[in-house]
Each structure stands twice: as C-alpha cells, then as structure tokens.
PDB file of N, CA and C in Angstrom:
ATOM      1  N   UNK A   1      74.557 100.338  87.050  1.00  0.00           N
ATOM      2  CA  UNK A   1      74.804  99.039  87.634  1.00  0.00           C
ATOM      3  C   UNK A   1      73.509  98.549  88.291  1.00  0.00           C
ATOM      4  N   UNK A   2      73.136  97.253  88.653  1.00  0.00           N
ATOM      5  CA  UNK A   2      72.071  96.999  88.474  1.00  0.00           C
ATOM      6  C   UNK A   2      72.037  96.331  90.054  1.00  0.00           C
ATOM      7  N   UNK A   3      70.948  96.583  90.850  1.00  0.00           N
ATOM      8  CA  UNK A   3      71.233  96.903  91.990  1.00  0.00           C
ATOM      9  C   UNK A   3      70.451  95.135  92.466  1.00  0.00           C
ATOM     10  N   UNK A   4      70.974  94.245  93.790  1.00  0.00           N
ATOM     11  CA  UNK A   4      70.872  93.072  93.993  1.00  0.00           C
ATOM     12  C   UNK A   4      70.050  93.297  95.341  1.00  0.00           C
ATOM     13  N   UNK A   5      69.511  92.304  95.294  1.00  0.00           N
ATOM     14  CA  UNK A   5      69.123  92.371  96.870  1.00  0.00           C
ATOM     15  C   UNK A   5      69.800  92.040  97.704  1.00  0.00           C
ATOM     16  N   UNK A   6      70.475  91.920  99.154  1.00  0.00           N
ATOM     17  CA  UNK A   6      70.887  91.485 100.143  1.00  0.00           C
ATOM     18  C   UNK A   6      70.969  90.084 100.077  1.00  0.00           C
ATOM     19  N   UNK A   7      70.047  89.219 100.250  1.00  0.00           N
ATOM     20  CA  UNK A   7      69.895  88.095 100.158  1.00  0.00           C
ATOM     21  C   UNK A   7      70.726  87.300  98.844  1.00  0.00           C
ATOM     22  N   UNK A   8      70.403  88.208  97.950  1.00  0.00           N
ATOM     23  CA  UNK A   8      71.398  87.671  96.342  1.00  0.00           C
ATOM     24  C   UNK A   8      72.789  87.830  96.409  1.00  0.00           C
ATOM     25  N   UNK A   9      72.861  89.109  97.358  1.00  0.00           N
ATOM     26  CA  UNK A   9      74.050  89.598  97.107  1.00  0.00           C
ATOM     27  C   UNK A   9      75.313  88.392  98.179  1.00  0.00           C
ATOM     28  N   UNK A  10      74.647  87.683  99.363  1.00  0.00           N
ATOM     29  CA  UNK A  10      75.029  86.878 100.363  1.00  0.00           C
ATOM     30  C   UNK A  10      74.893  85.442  99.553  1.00  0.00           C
ATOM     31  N   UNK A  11      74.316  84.831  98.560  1.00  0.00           N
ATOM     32  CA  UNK A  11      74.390  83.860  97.900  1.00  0.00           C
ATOM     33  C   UNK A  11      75.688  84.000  96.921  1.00  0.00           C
ATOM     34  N   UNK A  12      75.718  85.245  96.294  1.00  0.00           N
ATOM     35  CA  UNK A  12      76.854  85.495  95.409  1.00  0.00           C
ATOM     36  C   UNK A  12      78.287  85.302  95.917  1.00  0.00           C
ATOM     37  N   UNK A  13      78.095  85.731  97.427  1.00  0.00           N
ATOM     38  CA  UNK A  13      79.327  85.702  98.223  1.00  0.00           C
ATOM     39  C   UNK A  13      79.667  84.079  98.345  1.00  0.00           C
ATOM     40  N   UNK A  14      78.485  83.463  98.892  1.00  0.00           N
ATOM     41  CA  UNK A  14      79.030  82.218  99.552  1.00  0.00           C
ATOM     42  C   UNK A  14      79.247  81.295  97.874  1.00  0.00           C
ATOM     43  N   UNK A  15      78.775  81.575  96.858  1.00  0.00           N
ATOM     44  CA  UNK A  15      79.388  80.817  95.790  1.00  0.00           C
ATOM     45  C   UNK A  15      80.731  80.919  95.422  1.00  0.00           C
ATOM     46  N   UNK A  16      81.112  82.317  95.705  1.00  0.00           N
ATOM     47  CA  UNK A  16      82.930  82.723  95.181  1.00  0.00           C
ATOM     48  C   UNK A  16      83.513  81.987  96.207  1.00  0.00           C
ATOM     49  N   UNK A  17      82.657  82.199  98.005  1.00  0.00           N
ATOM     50  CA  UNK A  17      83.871  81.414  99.185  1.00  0.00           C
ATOM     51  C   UNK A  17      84.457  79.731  98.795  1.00  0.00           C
ATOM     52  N   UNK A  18      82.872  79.373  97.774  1.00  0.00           N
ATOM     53  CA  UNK A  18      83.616  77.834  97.952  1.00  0.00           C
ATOM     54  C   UNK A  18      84.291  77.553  96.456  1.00  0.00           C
ATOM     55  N   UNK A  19      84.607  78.870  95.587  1.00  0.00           N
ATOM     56  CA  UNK A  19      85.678  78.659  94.731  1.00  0.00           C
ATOM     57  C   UNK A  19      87.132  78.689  95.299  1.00  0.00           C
ATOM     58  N   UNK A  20      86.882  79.173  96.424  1.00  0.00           N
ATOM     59  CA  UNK A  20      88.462  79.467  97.319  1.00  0.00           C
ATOM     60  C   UNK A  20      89.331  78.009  97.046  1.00  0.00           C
ATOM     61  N   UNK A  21      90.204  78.151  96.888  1.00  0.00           N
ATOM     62  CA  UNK A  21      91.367  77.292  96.833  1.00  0.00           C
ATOM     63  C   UNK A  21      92.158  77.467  97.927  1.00  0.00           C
ATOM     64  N   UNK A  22      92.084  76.971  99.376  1.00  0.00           N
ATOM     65  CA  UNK A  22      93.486  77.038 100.191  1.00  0.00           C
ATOM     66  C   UNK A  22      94.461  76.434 100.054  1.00  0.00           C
ATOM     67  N   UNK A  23      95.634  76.841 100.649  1.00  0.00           N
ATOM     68  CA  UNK A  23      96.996  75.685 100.560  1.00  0.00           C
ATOM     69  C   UNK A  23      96.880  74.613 101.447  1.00  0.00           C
ATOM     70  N   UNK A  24      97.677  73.951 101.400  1.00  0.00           N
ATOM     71  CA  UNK A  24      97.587  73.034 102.326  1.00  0.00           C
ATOM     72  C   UNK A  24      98.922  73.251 103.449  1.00  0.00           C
ATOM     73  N   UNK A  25      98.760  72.296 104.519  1.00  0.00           N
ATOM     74  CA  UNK A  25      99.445  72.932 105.371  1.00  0.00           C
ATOM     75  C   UNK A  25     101.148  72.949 105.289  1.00  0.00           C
ATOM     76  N   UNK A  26     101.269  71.713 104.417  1.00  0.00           N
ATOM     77  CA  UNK A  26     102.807  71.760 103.466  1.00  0.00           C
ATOM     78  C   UNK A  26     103.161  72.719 103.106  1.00  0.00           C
ATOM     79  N   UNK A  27     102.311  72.819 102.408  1.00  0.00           N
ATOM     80  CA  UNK A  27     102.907  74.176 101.267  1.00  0.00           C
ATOM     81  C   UNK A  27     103.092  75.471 102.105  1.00  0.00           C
ATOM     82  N   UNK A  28     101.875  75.952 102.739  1.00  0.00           N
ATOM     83  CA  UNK A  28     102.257  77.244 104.117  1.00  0.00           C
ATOM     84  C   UNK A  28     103.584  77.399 104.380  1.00  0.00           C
ATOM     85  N   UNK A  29     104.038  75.908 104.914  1.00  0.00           N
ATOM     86  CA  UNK A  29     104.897  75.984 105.482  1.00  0.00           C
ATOM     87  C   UNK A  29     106.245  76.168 104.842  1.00  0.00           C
ATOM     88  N   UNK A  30     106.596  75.467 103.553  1.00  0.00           N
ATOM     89  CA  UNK A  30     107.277  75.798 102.371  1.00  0.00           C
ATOM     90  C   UNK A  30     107.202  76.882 101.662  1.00  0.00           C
ATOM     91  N   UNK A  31     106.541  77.494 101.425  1.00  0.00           N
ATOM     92  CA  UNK A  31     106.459  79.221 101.838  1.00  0.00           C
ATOM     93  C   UNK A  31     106.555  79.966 102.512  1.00  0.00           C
ATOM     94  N   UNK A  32     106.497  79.947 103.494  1.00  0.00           N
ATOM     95  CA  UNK A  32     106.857  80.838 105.169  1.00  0.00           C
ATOM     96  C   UNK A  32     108.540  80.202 104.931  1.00  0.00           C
ATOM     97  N   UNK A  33     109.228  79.203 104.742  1.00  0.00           N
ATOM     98  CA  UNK A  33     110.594  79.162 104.988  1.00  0.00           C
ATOM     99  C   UNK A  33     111.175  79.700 103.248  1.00  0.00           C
ATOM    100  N   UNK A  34     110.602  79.680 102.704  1.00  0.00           N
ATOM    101  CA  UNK A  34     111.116  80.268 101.599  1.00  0.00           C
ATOM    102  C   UNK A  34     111.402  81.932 101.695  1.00  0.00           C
ATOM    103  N   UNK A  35     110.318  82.059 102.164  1.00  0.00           N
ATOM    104  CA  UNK A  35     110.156  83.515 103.012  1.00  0.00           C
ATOM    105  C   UNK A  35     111.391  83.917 103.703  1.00  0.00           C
ATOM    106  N   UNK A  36     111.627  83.304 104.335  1.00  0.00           N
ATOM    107  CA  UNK A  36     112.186  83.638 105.448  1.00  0.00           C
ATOM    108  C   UNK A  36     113.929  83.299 104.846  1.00  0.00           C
ATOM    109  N   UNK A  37     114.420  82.594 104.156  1.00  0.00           N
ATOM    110  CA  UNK A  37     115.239  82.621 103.355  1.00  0.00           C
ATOM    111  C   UNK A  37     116.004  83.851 102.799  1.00  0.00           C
ATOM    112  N   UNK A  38     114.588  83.981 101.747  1.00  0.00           N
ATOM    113  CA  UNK A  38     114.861  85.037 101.308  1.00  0.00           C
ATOM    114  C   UNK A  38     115.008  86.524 101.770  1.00  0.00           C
ATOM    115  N   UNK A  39     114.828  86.622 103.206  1.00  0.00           N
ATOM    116  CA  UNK A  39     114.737  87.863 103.620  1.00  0.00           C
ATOM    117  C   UNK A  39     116.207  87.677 104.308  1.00  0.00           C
ATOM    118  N   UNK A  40     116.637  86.563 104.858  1.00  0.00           N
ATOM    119  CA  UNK A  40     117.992  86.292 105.098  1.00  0.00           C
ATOM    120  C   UNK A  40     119.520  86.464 104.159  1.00  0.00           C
ATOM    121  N   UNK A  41     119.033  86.680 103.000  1.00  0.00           N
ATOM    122  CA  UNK A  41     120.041  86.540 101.488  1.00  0.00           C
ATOM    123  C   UNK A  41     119.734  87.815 101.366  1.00  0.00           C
ATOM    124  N   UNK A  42     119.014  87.992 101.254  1.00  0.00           N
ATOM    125  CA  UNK A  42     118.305  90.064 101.287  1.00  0.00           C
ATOM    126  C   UNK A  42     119.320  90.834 102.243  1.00  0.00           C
ATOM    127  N   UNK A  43     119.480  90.301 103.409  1.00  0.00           N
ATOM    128  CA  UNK A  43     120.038  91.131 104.079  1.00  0.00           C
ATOM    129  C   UNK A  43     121.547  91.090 104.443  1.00  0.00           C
ATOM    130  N   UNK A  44     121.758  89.633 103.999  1.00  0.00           N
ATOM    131  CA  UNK A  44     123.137  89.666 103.591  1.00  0.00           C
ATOM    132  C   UNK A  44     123.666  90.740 102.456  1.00  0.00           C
ATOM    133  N   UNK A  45     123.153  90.298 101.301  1.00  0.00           N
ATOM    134  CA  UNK A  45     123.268  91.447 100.170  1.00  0.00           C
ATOM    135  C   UNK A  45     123.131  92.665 100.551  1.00  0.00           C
ATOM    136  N   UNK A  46     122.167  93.117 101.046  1.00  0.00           N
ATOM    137  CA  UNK A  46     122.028  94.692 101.539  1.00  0.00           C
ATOM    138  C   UNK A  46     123.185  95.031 102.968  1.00  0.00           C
ATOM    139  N   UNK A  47     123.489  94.043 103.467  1.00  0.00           N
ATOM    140  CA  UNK A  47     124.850  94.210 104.079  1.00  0.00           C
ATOM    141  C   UNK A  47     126.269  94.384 103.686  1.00  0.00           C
ATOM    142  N   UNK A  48     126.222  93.839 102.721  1.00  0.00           N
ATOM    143  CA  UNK A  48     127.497  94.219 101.954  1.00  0.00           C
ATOM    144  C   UNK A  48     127.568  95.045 100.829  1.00  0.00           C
ATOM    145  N   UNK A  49     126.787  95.383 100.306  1.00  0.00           N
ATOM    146  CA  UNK A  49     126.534  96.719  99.732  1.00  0.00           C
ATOM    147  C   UNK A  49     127.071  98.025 100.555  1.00  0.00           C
ATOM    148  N   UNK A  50     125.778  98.014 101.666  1.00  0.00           N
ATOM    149  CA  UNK A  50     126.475  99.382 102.500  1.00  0.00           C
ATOM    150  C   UNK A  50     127.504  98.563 102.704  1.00  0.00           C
ATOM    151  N   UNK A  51     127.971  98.287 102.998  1.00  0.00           N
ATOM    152  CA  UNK A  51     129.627  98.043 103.732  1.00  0.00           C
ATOM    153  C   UNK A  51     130.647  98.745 102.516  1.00  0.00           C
ATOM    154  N   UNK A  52     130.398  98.129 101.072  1.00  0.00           N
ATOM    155  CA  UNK A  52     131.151  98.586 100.370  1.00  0.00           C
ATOM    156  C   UNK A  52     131.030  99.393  99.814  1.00  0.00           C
ATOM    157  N   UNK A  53     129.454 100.263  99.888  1.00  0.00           N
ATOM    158  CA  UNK A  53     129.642 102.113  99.805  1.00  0.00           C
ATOM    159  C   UNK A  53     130.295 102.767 100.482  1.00  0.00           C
ATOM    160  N   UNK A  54     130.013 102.611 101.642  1.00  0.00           N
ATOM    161  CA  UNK A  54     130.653 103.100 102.707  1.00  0.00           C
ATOM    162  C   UNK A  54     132.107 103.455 102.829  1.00  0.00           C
ATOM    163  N   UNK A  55     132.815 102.247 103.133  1.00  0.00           N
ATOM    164  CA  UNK A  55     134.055 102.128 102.604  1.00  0.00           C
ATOM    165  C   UNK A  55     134.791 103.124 101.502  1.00  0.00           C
ATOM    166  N   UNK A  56     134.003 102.917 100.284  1.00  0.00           N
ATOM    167  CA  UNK A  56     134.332 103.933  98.925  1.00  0.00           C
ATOM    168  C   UNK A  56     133.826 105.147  98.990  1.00  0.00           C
ATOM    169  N   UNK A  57     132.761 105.985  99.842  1.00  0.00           N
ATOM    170  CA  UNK A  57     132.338 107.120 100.299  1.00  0.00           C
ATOM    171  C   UNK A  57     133.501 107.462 101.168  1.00  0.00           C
ATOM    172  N   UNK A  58     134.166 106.816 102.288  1.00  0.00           N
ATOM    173  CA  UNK A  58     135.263 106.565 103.462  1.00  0.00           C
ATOM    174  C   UNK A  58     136.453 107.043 102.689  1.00  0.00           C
ATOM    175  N   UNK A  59     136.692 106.549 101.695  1.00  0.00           N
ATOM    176  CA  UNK A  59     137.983 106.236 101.142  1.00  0.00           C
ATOM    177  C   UNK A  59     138.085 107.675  99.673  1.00  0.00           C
ATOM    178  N   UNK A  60     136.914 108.034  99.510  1.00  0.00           N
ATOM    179  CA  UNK A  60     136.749 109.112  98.415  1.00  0.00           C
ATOM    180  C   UNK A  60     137.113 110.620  99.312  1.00  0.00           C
ATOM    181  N   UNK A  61     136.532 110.362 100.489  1.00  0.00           N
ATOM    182  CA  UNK A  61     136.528 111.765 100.952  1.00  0.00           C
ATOM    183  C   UNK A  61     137.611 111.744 101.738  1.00  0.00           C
ATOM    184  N   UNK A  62     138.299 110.668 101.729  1.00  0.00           N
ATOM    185  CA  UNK A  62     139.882 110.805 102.879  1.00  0.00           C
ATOM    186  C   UNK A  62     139.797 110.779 103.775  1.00  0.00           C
ATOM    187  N   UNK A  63     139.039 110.030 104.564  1.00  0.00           N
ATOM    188  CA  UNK A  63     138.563 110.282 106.010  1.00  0.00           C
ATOM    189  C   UNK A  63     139.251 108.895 106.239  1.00  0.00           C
ATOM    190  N   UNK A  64     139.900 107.877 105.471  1.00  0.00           N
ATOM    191  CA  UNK A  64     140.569 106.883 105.463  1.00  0.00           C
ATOM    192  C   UNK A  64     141.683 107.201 106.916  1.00  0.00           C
ATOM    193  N   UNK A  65     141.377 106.044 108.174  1.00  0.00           N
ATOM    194  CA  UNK A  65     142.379 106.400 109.202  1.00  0.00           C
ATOM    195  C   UNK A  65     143.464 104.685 108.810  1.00  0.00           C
TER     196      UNK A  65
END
C-alpha cells in the first residue's frame, strides 16, 4: 500500500467530509418517531408472546390454579 503524506492524507479527508450528505432536520425527526414507534409495537408484541408462553408453559405443567 502506498504510503501518503499527512498533509495528503488531511486533504483526502476533508474531500470525503464535503461528500457527506446530512438529513435535514425533518427527516431526524421523522425518524427518531418512527423509531420510537417501532420500539413501542416491539414491545407490545414481545408482551404478548411471553404472556402466551407462559400461560401454555403454566397450563402444560399443571401449575394451572
């Protein structure tokens, strides 16, 4: 590999920084609640899952009161 100088290597950098594409502050924000959605439906689902292993683990081993 072919070795750069410092100076090249800090030009190389600042050419990729201003390929950066950020979001804008819409979109952040429409992502962070999408986010956050989805971790809400997540845990519904993963709530009723165990509930209804449980239950059928409960109900397999007779521990049914």
């Amino acid at each position: 590999m072919a070795k750069i100088s410092p100076v090249e290597f800090g030009r190389q950098v600042n050419a990729e920084r201003k390929k950066v594409t950020w979001p804008t502050r819409k979109e952040t924000w429409v992502t962070t609640a999408m986010v956050f959605v989805m971790v809400v439906l997540a845990s519904i689902f993963f709530l009723i899952v165990d509930w209804i292993l449980g239950t059928g683990v409960t109900y397999l081993l007779g521990l049914w009161k």
